[in-house]
PDB file of N, CA and C in Angstrom:
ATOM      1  N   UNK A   1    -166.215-153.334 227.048  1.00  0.00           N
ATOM      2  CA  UNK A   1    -166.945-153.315 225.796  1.00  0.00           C
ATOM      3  C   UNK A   1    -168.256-152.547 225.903  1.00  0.00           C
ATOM      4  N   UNK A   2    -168.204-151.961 226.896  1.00  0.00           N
ATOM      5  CA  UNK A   2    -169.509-151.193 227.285  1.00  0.00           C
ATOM      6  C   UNK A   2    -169.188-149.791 227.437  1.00  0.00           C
ATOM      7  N   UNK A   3    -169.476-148.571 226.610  1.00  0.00           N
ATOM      8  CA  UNK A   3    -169.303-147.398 226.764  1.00  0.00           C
ATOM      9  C   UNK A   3    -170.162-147.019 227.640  1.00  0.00           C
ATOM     10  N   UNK A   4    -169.810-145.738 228.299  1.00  0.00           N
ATOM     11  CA  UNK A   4    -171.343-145.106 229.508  1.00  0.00           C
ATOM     12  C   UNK A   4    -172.014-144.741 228.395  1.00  0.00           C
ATOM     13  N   UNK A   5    -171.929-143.766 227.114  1.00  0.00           N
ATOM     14  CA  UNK A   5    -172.847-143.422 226.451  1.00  0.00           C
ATOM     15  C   UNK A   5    -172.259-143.362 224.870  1.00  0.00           C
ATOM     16  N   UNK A   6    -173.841-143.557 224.549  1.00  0.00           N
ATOM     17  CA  UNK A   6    -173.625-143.639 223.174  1.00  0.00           C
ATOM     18  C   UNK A   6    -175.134-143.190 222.403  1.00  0.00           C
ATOM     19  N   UNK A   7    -175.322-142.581 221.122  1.00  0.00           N
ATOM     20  CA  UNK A   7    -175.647-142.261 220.626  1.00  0.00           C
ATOM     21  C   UNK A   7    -175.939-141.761 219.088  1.00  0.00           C
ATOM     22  N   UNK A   8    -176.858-141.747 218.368  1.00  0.00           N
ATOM     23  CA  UNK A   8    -177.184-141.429 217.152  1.00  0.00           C
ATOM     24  C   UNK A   8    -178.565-140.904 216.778  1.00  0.00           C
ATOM     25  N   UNK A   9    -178.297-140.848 215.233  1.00  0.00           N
ATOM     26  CA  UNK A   9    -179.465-140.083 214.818  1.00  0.00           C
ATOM     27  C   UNK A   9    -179.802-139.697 213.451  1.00  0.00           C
ATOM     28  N   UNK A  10    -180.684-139.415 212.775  1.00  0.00           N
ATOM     29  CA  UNK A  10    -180.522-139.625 211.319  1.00  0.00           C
ATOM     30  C   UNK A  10    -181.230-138.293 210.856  1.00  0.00           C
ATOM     31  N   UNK A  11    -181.388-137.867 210.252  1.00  0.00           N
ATOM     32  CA  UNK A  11    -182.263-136.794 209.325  1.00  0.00           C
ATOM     33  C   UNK A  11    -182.838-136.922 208.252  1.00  0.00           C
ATOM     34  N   UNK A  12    -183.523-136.771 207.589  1.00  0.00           N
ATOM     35  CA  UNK A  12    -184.336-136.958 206.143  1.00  0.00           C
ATOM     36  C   UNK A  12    -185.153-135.878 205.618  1.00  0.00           C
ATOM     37  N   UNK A  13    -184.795-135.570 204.765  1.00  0.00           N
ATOM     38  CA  UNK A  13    -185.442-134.791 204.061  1.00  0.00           C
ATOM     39  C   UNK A  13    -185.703-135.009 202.309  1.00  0.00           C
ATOM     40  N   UNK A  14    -187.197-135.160 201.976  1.00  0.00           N
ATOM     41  CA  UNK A  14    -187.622-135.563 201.038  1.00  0.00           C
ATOM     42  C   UNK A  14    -188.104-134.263 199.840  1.00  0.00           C
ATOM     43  N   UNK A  15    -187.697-134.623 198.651  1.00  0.00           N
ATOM     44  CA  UNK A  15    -188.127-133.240 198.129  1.00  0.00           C
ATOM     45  C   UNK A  15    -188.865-133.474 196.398  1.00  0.00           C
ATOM     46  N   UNK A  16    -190.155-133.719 196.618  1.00  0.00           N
ATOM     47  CA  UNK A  16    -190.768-134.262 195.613  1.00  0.00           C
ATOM     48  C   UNK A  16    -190.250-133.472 194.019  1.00  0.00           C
ATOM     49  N   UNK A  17    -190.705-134.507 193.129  1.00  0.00           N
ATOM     50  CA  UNK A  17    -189.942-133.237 191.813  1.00  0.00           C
ATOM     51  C   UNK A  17    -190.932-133.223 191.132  1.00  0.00           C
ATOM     52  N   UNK A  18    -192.751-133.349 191.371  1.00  0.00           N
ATOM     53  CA  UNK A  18    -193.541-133.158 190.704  1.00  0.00           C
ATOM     54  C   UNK A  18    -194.159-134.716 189.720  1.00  0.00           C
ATOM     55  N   UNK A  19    -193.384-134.981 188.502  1.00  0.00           N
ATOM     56  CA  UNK A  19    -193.542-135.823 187.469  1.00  0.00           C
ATOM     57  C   UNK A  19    -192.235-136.564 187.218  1.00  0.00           C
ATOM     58  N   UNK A  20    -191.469-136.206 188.136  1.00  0.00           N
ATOM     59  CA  UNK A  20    -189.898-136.918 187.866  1.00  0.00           C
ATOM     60  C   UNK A  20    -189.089-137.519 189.497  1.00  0.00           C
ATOM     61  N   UNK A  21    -189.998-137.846 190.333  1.00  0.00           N
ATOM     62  CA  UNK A  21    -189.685-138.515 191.041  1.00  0.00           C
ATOM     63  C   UNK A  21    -189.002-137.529 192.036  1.00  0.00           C
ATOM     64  N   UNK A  22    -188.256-137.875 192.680  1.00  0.00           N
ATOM     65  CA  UNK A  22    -188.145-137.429 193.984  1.00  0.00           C
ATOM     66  C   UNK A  22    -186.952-137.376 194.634  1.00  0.00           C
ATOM     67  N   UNK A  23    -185.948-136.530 195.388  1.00  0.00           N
ATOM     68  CA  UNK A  23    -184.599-136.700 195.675  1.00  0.00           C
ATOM     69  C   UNK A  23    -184.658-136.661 197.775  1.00  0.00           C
ATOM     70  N   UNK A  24    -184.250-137.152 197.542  1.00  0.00           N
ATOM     71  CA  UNK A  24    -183.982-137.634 199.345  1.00  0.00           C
ATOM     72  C   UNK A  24    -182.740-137.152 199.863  1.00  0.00           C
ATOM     73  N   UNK A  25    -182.735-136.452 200.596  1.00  0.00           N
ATOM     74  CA  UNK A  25    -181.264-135.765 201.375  1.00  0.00           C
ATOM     75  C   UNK A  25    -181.568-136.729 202.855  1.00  0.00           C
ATOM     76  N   UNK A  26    -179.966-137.253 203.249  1.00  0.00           N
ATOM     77  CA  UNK A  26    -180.097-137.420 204.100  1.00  0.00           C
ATOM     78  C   UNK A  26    -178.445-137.505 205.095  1.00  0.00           C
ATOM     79  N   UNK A  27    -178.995-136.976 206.222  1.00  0.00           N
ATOM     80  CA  UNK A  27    -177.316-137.224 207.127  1.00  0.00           C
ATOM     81  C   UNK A  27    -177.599-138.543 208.155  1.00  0.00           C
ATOM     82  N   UNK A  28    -176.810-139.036 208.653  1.00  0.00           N
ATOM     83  CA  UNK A  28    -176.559-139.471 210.208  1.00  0.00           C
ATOM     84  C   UNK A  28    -175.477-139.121 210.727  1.00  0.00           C
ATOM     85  N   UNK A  29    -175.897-139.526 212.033  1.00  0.00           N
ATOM     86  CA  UNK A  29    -174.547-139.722 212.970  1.00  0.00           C
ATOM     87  C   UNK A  29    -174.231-140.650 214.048  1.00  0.00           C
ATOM     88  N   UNK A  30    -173.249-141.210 214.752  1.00  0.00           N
ATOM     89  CA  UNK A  30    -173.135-141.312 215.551  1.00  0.00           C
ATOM     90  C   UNK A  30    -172.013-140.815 216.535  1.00  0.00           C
ATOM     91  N   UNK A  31    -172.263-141.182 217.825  1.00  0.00           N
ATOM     92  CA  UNK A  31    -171.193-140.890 218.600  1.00  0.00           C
ATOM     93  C   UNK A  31    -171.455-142.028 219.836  1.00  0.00           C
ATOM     94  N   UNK A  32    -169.802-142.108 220.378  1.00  0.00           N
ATOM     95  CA  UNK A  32    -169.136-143.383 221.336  1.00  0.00           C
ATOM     96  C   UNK A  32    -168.286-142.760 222.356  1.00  0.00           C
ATOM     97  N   UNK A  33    -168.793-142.827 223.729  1.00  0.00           N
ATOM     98  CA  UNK A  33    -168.166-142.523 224.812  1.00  0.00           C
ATOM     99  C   UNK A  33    -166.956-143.687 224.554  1.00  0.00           C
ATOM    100  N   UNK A  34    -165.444-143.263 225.624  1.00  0.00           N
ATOM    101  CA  UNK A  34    -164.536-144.023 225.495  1.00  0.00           C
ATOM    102  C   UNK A  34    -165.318-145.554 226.057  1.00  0.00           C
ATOM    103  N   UNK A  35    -163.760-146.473 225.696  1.00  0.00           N
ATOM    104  CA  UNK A  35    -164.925-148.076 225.677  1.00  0.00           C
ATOM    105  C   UNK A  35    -163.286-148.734 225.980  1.00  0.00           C
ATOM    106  N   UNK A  36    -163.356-149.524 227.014  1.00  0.00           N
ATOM    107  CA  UNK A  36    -162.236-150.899 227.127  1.00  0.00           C
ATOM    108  C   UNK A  36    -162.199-151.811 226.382  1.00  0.00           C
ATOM    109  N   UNK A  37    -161.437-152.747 225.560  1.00  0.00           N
ATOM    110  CA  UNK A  37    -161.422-153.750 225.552  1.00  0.00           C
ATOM    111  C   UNK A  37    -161.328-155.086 225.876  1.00  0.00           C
ATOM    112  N   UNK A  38    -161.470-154.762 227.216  1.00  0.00           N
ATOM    113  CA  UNK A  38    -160.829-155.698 228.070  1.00  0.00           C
ATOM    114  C   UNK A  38    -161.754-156.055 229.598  1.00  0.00           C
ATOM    115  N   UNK A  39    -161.790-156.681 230.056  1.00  0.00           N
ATOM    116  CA  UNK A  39    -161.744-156.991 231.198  1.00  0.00           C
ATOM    117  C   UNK A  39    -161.381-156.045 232.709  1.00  0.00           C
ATOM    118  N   UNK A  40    -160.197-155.924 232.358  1.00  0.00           N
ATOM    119  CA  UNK A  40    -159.454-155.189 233.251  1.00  0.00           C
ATOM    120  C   UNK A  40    -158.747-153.596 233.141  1.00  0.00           C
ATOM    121  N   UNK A  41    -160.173-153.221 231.558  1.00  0.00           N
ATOM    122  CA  UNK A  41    -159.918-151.621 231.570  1.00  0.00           C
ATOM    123  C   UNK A  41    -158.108-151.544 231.138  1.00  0.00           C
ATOM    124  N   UNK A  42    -157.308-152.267 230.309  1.00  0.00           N
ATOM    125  CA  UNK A  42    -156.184-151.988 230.245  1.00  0.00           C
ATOM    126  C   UNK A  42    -156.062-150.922 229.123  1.00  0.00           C
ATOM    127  N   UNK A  43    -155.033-149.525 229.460  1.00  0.00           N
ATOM    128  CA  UNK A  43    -155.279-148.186 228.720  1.00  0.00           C
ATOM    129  C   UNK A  43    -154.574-148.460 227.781  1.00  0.00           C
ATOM    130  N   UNK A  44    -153.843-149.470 227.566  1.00  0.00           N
ATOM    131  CA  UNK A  44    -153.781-149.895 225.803  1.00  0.00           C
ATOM    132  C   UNK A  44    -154.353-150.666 224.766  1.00  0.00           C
ATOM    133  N   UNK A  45    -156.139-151.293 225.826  1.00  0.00           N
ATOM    134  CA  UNK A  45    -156.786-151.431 224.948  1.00  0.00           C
ATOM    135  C   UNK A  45    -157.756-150.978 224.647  1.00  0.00           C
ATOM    136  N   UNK A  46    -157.572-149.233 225.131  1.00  0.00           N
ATOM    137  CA  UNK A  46    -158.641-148.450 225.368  1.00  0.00           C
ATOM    138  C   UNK A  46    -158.864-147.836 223.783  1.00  0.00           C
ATOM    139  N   UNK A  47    -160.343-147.353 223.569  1.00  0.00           N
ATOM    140  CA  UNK A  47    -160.550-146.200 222.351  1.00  0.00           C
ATOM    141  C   UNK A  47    -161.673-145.009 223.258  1.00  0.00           C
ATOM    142  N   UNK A  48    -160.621-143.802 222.892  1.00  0.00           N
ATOM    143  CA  UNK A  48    -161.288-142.543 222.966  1.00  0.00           C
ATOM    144  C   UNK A  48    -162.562-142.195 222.582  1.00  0.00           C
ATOM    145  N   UNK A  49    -163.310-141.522 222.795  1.00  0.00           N
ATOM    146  CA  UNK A  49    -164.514-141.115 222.053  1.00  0.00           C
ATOM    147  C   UNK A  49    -164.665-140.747 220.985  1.00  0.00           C
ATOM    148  N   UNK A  50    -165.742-141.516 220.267  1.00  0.00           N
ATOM    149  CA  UNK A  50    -165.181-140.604 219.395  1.00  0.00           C
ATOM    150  C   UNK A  50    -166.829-140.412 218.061  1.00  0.00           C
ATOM    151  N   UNK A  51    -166.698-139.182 217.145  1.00  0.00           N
ATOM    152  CA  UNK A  51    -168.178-139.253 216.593  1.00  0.00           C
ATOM    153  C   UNK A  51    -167.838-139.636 214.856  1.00  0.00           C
ATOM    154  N   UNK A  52    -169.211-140.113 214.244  1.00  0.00           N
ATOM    155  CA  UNK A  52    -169.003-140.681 212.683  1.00  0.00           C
ATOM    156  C   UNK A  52    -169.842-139.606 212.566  1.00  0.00           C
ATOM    157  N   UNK A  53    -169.652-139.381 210.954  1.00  0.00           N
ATOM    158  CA  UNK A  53    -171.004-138.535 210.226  1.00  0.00           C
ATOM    159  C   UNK A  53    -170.996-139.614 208.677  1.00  0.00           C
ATOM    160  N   UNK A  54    -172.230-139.777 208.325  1.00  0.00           N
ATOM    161  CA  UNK A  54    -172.871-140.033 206.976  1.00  0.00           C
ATOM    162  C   UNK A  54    -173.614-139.149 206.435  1.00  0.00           C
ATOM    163  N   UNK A  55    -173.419-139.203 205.067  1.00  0.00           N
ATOM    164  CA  UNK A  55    -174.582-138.890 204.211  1.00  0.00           C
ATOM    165  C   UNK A  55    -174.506-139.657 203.166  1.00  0.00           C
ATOM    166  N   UNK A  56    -176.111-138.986 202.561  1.00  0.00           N
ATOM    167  CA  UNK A  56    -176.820-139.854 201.320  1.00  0.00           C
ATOM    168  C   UNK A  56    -177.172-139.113 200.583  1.00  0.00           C
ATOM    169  N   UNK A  57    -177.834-138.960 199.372  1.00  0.00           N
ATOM    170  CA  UNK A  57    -178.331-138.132 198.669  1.00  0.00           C
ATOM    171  C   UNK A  57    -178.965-138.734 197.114  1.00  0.00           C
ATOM    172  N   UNK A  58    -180.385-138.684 197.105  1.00  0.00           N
ATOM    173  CA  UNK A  58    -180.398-139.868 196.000  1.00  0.00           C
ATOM    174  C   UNK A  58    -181.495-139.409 195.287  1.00  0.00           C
ATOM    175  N   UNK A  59    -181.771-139.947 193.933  1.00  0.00           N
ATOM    176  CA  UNK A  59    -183.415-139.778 193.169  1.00  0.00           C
ATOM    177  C   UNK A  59    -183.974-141.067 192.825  1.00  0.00           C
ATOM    178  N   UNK A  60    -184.935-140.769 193.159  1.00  0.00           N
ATOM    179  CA  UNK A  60    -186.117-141.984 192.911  1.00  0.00           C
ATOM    180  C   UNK A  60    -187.017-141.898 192.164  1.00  0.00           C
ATOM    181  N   UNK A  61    -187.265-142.728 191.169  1.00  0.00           N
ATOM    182  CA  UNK A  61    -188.419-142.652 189.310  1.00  0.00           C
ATOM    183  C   UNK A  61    -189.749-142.315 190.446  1.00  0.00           C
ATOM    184  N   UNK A  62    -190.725-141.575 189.479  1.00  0.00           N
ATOM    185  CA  UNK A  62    -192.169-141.795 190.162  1.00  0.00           C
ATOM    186  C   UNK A  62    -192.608-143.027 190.346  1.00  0.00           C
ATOM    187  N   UNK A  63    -192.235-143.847 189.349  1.00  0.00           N
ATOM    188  CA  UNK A  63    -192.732-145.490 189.834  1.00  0.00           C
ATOM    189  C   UNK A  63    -191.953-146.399 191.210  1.00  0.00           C
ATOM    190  N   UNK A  64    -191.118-145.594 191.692  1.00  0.00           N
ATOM    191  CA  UNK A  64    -190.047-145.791 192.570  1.00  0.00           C
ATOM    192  C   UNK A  64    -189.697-147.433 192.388  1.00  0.00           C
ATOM    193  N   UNK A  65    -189.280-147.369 191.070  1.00  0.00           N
ATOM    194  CA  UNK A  65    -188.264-148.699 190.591  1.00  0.00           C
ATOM    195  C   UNK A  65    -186.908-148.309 190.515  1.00  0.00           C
ATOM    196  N   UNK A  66    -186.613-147.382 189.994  1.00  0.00           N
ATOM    197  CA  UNK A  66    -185.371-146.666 189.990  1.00  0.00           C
ATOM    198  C   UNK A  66    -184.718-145.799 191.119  1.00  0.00           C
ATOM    199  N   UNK A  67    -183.683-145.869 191.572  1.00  0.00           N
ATOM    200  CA  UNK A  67    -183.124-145.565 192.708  1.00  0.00           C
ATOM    201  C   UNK A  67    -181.617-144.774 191.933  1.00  0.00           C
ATOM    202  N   UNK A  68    -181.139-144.129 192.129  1.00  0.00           N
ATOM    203  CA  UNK A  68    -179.666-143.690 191.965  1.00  0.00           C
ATOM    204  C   UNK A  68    -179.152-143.002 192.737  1.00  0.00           C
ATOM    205  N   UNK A  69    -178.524-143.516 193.861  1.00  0.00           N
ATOM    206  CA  UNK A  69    -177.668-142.480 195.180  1.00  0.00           C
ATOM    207  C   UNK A  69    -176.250-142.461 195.013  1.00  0.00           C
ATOM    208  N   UNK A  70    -175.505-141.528 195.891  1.00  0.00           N
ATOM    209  CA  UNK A  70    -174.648-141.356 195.979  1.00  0.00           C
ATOM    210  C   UNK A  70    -174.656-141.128 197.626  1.00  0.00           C
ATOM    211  N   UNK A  71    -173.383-141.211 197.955  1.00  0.00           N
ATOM    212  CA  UNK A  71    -172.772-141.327 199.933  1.00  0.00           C
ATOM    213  C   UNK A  71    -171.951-140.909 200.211  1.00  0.00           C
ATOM    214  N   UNK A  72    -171.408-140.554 201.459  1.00  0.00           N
ATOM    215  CA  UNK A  72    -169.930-141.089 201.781  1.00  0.00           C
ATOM    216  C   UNK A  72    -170.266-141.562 203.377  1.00  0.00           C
ATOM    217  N   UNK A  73    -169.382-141.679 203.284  1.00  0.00           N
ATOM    218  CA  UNK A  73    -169.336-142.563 205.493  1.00  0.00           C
ATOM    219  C   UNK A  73    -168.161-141.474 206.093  1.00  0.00           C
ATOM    220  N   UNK A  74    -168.040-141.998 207.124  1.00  0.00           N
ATOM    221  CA  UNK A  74    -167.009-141.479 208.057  1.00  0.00           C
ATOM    222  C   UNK A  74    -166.710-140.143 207.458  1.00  0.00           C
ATOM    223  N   UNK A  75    -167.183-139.099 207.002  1.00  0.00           N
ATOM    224  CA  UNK A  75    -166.788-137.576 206.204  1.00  0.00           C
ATOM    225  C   UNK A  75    -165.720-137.327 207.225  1.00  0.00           C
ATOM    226  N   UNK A  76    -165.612-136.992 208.444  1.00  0.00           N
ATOM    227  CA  UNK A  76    -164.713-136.646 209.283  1.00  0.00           C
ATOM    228  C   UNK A  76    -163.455-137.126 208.779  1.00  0.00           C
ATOM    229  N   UNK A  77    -163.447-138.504 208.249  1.00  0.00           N
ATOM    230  CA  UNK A  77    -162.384-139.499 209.013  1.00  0.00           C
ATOM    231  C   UNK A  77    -161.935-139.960 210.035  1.00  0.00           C
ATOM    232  N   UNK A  78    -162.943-140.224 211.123  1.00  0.00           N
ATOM    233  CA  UNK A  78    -162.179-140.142 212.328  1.00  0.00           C
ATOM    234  C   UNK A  78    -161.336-141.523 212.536  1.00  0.00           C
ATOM    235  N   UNK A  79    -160.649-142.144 213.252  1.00  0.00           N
ATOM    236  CA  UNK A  79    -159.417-143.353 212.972  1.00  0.00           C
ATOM    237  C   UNK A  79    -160.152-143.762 214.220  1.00  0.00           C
ATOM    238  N   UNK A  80    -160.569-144.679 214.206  1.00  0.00           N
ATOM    239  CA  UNK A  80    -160.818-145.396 215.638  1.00  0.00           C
ATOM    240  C   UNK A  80    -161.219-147.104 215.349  1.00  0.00           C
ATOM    241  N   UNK A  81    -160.620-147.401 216.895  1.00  0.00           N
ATOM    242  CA  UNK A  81    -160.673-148.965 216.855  1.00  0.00           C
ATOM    243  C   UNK A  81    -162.307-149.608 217.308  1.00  0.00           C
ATOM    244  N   UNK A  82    -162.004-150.710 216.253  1.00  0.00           N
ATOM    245  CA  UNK A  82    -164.097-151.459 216.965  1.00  0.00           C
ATOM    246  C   UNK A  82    -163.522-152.335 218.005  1.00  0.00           C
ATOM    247  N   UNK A  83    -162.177-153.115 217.790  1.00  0.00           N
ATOM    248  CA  UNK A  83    -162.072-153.993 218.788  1.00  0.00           C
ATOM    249  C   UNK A  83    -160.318-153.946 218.847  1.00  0.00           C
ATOM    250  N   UNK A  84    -159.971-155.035 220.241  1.00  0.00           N
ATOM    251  CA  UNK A  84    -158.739-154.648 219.900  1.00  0.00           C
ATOM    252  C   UNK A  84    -158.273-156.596 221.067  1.00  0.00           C
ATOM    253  N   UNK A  85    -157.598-156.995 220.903  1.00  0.00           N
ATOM    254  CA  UNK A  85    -156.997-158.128 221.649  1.00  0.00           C
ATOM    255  C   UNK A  85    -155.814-158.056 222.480  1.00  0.00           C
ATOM    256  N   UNK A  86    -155.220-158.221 223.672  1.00  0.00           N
ATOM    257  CA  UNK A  86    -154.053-158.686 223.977  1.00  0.00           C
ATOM    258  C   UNK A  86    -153.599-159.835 223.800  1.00  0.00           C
ATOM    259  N   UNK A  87    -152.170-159.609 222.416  1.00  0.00           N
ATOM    260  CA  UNK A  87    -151.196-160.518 222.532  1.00  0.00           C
ATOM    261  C   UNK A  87    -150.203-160.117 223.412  1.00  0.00           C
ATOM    262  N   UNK A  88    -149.933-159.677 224.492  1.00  0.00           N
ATOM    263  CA  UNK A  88    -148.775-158.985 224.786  1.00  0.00           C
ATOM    264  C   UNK A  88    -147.813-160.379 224.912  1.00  0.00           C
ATOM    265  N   UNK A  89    -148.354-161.816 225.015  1.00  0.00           N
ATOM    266  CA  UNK A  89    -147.162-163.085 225.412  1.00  0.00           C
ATOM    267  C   UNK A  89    -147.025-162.819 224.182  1.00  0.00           C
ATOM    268  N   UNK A  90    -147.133-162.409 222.785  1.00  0.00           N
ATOM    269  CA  UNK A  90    -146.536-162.304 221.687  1.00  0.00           C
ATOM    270  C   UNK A  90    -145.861-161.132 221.210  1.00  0.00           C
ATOM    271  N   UNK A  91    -145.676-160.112 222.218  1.00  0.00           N
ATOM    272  CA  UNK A  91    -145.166-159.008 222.018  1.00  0.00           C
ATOM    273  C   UNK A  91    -146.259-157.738 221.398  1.00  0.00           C
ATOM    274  N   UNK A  92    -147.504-157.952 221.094  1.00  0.00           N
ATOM    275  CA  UNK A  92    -148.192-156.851 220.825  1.00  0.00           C
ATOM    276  C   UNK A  92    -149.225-157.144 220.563  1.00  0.00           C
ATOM    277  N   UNK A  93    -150.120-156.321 220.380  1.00  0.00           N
ATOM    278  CA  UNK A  93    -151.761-156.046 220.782  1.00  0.00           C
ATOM    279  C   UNK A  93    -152.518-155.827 219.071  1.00  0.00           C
ATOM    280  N   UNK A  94    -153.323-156.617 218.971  1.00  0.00           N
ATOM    281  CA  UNK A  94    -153.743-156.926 217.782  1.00  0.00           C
ATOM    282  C   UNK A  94    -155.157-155.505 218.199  1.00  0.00           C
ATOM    283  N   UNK A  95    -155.051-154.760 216.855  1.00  0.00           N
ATOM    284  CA  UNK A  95    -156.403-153.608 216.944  1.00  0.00           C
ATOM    285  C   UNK A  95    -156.897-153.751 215.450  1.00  0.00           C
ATOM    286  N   UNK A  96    -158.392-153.706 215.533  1.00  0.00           N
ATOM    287  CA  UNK A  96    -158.754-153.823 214.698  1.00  0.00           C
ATOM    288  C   UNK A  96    -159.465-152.410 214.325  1.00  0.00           C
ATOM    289  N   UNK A  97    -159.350-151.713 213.105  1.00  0.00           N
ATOM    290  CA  UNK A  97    -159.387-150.582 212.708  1.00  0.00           C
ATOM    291  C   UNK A  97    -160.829-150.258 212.194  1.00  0.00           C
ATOM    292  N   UNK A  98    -161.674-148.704 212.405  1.00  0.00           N
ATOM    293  CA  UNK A  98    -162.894-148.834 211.761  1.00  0.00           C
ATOM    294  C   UNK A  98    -162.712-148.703 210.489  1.00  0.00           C
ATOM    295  N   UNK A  99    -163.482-148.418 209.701  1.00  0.00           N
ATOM    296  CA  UNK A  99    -163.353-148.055 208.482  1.00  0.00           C
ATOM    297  C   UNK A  99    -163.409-146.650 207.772  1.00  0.00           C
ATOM    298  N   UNK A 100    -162.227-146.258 206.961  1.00  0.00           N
ATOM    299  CA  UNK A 100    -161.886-144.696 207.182  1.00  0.00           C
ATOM    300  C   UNK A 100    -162.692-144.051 205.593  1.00  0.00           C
ATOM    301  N   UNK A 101    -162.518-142.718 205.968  1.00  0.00           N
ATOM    302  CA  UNK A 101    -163.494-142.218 204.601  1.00  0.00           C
ATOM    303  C   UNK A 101    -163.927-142.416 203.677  1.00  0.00           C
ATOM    304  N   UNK A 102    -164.796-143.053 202.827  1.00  0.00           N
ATOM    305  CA  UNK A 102    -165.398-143.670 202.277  1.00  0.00           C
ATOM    306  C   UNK A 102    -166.408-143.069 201.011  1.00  0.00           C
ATOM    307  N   UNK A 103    -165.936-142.843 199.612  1.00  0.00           N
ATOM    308  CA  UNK A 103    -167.538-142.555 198.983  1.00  0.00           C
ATOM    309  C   UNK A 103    -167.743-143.350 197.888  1.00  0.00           C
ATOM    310  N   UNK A 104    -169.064-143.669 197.416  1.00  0.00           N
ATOM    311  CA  UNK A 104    -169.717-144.116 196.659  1.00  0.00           C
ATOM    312  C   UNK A 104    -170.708-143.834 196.114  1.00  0.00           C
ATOM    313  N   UNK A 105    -171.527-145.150 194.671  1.00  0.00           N
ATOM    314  CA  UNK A 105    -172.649-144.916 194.306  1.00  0.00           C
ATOM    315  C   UNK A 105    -173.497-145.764 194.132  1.00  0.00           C
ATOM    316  N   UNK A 106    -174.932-145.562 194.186  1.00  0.00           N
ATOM    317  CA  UNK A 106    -175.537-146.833 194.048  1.00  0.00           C
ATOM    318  C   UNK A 106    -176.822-146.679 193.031  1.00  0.00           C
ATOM    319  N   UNK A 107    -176.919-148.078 192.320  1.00  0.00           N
ATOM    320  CA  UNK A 107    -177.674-147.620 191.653  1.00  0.00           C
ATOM    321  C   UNK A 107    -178.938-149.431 191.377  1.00  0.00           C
ATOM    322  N   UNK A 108    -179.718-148.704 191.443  1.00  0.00           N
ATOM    323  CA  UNK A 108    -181.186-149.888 192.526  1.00  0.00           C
ATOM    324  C   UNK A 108    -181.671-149.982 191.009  1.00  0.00           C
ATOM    325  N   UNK A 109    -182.904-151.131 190.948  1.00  0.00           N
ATOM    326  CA  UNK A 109    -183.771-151.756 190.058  1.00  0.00           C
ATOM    327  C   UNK A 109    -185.029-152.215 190.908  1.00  0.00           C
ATOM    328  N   UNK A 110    -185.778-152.057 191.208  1.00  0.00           N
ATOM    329  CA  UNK A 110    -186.865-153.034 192.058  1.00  0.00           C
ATOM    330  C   UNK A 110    -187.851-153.706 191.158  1.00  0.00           C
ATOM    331  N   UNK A 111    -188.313-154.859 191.085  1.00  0.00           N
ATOM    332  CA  UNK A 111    -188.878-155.340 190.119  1.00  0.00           C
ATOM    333  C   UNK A 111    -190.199-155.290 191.107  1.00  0.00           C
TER     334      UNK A 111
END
């Protein structure tokens, strides 16, 4: 459950609009050296390395009460497991899947 390496990182970039508030660009990432699930390093409960990308992209009122973004996650798609179990006395190996491409929107109020 311990990769040798791992890593991330985010970016931001802010871009004022004068009298109308403000739009925010932003990416991340990460990335995951291969990782066991197990104990005993077994290569069927192994996951490959593997990297995510996000983004964001949003405007914010000058009073910054109002928020309206938009996203997506995983842009790649990459398919990879967070965790994974041996049933093998039950005939097979329970994996649990990350979560695959993803977009949305959001839209904030702050009182």
């Amino acid at each position: 459950m311990s990769p040798e390496l791992t890593f991330n990182g985010l970016i931001q970039y802010d871009i004022p609009l004068q009298s109308n508030g403000a739009i925010t660009l932003q990416a991340d990432f990460n990335y995951q050296d291969e990782v066991y699930f197990d104990a005993l390093n077994n290569p069927l409960l192994r996951e490959d390395d593997y990297w995510l990308l996000n983004a964001r992209v949003s405007w914010t009122s000058t009073d910054e009460k109002w928020e309206v973004a938009a996203f997506g996650r995983n842009l790649g798609d990459e398919e990879y497991m967070v965790y994974a179990f041996d049933l093998s006395f039950f005939g097979f190996n329970e994996e649990m899947i990350g979560t695959p491409r993803a977009f949305g929107m959001e839209v904030t109020y702050r009182l």
